[in-house]
N, C-alpha and C. Protein backbone atom coordinates (compact mmCIF):
# COMPACT_ATOMS: atom_id res chain seq x y z
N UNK A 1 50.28 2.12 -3.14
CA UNK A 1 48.90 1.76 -2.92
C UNK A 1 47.98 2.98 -3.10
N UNK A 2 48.19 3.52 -2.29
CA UNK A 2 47.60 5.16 -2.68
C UNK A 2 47.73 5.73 -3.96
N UNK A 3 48.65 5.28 -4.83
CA UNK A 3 48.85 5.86 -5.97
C UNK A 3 47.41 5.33 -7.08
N UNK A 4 47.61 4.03 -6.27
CA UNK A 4 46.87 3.24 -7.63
C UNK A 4 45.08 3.51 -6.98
N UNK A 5 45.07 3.98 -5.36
CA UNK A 5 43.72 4.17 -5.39
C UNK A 5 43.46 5.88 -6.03
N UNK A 6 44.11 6.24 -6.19
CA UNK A 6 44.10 7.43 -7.19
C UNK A 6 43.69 7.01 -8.32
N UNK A 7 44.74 6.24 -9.18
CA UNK A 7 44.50 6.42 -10.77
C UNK A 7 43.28 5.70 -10.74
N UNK A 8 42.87 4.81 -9.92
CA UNK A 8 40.95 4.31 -10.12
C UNK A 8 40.24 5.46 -9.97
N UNK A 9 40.63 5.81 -9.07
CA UNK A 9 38.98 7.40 -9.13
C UNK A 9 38.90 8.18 -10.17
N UNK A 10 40.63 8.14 -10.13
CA UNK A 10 40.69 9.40 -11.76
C UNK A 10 39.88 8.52 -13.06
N UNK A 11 40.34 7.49 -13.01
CA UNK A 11 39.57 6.77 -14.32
C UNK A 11 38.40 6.79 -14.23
N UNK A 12 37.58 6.84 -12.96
CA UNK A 12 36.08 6.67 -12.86
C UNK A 12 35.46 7.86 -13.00
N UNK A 13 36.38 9.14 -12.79
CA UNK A 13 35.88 10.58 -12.69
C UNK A 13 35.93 10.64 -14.24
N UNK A 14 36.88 10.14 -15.00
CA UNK A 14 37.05 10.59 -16.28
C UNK A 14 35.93 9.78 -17.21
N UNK A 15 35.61 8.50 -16.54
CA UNK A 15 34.94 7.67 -17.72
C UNK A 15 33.04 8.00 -17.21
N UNK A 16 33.05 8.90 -16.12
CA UNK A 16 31.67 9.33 -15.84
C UNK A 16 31.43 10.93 -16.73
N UNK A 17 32.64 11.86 -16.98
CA UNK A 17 32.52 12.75 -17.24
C UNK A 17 32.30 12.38 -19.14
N UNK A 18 33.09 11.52 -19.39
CA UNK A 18 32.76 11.15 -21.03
C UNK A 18 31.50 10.85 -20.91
N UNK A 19 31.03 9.72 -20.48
CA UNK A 19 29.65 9.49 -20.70
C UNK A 19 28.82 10.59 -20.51
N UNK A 20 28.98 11.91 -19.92
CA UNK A 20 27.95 12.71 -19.44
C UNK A 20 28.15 13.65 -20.98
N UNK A 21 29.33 13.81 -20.82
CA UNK A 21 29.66 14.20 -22.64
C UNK A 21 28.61 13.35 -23.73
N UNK A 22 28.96 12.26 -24.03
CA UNK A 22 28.27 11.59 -24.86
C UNK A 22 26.81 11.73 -24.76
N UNK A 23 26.19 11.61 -23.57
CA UNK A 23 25.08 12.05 -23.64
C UNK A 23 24.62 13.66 -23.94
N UNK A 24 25.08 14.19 -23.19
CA UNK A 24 24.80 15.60 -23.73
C UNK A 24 24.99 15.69 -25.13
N UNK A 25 26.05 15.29 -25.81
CA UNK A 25 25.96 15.35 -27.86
C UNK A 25 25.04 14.46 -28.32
N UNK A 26 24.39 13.62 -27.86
CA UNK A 26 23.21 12.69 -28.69
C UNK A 26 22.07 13.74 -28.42
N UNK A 27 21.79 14.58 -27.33
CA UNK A 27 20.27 14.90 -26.76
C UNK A 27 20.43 16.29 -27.44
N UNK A 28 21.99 16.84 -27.92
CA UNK A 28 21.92 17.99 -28.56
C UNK A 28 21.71 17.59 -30.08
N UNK A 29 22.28 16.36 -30.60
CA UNK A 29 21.88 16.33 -32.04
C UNK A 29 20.85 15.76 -32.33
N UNK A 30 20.30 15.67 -31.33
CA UNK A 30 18.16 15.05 -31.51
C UNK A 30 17.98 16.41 -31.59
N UNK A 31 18.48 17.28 -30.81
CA UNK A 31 17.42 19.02 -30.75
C UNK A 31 18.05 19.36 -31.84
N UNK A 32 18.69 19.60 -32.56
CA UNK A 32 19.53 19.56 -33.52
C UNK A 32 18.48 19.56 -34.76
N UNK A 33 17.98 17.90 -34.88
CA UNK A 33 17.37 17.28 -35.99
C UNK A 33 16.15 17.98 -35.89
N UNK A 34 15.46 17.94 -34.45
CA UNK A 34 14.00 17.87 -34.82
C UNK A 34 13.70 19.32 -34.79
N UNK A 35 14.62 20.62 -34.75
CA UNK A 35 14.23 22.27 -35.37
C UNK A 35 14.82 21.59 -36.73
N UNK A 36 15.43 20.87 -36.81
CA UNK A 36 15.90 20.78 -38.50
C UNK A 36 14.44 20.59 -39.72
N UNK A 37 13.74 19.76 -38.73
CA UNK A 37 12.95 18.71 -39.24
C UNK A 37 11.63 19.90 -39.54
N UNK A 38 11.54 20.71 -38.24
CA UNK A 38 10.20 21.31 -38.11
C UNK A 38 10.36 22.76 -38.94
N UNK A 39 11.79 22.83 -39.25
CA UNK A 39 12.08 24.02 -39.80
C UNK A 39 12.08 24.06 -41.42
N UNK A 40 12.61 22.62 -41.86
CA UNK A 40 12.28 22.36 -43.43
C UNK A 40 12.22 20.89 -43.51
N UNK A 41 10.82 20.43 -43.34
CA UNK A 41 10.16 19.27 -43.54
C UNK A 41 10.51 18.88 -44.71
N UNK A 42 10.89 19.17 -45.77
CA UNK A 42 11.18 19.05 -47.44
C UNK A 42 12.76 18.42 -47.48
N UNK A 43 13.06 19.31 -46.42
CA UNK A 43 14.66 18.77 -46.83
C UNK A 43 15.25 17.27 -46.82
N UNK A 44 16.31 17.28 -47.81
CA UNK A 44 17.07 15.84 -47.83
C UNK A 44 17.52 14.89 -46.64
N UNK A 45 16.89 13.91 -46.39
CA UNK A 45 17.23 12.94 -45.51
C UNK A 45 18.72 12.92 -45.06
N UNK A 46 18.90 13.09 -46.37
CA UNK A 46 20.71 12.78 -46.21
C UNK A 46 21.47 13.69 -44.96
N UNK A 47 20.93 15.04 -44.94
CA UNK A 47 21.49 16.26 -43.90
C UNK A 47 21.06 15.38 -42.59
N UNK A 48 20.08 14.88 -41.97
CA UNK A 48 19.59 14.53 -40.57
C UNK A 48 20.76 13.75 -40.33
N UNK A 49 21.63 12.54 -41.41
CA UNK A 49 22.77 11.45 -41.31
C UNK A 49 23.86 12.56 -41.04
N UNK A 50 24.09 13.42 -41.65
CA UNK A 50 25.45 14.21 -41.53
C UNK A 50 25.10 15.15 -40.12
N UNK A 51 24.02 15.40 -39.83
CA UNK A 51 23.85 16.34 -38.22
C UNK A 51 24.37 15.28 -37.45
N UNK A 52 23.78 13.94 -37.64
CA UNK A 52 24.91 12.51 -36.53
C UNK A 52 25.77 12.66 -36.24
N UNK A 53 26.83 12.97 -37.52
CA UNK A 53 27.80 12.83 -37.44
C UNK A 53 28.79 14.29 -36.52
N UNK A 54 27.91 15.35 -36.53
CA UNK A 54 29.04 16.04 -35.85
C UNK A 54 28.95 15.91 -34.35
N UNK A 55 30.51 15.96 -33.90
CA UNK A 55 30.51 15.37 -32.27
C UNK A 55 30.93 16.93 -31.61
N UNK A 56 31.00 18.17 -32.25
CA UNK A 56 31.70 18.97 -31.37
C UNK A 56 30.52 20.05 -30.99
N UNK A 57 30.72 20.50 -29.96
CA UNK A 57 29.59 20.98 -28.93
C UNK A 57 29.29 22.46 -30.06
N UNK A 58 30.14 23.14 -29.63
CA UNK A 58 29.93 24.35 -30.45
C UNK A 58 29.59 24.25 -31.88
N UNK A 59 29.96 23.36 -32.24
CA UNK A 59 29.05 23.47 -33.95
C UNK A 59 28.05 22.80 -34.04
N UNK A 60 27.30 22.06 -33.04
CA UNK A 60 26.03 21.59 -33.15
C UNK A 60 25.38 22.68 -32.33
N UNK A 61 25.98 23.92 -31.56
CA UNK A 61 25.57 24.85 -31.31
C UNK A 61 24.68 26.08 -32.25
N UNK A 62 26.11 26.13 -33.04
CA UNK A 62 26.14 27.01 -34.17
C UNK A 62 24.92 26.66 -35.12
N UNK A 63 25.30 25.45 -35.33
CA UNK A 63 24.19 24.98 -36.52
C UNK A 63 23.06 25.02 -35.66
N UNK A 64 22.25 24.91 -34.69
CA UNK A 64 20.87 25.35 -33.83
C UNK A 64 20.73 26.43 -34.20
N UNK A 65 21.96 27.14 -33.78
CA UNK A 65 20.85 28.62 -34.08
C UNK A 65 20.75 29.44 -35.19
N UNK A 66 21.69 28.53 -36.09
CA UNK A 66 21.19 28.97 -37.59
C UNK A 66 19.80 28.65 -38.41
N UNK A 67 20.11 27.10 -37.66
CA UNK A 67 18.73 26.70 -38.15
C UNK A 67 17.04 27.59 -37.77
N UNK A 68 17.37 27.59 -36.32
CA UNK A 68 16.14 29.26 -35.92
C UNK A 68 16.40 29.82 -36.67
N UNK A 69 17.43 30.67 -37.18
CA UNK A 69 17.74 31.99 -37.52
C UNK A 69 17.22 32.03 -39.10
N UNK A 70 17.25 31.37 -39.68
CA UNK A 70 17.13 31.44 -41.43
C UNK A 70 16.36 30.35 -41.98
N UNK A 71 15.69 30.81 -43.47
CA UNK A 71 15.21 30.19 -44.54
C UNK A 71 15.76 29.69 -45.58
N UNK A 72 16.84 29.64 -45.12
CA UNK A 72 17.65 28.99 -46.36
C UNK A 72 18.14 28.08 -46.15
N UNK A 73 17.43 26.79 -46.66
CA UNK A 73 17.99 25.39 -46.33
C UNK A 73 19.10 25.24 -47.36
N UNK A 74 19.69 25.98 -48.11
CA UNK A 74 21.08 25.90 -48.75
C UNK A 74 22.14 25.95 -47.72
N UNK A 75 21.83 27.22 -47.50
CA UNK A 75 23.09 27.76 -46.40
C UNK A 75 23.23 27.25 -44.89
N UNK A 76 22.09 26.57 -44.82
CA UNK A 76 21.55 25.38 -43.51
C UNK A 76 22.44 23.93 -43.82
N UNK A 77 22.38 23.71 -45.78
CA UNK A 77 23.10 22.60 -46.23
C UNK A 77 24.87 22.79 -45.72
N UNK A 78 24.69 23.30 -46.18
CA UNK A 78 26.36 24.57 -46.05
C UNK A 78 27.03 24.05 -44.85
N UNK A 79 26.48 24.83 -44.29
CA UNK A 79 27.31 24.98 -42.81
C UNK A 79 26.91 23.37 -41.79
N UNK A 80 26.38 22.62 -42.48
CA UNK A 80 26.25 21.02 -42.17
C UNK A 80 27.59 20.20 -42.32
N UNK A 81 27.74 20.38 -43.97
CA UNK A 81 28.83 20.09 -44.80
C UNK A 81 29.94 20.59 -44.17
N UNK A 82 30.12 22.30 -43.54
CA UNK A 82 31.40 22.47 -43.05
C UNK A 82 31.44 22.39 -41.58
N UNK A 83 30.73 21.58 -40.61
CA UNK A 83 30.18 21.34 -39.25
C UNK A 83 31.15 19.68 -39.22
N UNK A 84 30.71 19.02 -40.36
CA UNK A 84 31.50 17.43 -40.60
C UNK A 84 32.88 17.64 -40.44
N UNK A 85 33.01 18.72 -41.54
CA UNK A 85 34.45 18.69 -42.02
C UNK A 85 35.71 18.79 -40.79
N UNK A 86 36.69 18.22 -41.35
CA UNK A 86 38.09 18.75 -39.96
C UNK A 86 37.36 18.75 -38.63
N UNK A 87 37.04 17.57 -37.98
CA UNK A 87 36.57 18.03 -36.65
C UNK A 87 37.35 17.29 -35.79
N UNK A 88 36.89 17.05 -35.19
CA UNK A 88 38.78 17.10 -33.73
C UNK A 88 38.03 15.73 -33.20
N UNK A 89 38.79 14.55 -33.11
CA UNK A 89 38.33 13.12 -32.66
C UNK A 89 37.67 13.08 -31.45
């Protein structure tokens, strides 16, 4: 009995801590988009769809502060493209 009022809390601790996850990666890849947006208004629609797509904390990190950091919406393209790539489920 005790066992199983365990594995409920654990499931509830675990399925509150994902959601707090999930939220934190949507509100980071909105901040994400909109220095994307304010940083090169010109650029291809297509990059804002591929910033969606990355789910891992540190490379929607990385890519923030590149995007501050530089004028080069190539190398902004770049490291988008390798932000998608191989990323961990």
């Amino acid at each position: 009995m005790s066992s199983d009022l365990f594995q409920l809390v654990y499931q509830d601790q675990l399925a509150e801590l994902e959601q707090r996850e999930q939220a934190w990666r949507e509100a980071m890849q909105k901040s994400v988009e909109h220095v994307f947006i304010s940083r090169f208004p010109l650029a291809p629609v297509k990059l804002i769809h591929s910033i969606r797509q990355i789910r891992e904390a540190m490379r929607l990190q990385a890519l923030h502060d590149l995007i501050l950091t530089t004028d080069d919406v190539a190398r902004v393209e770049q490291a988008i493209g390798a932000a998608t790539e191989n990323q961990q489920p």
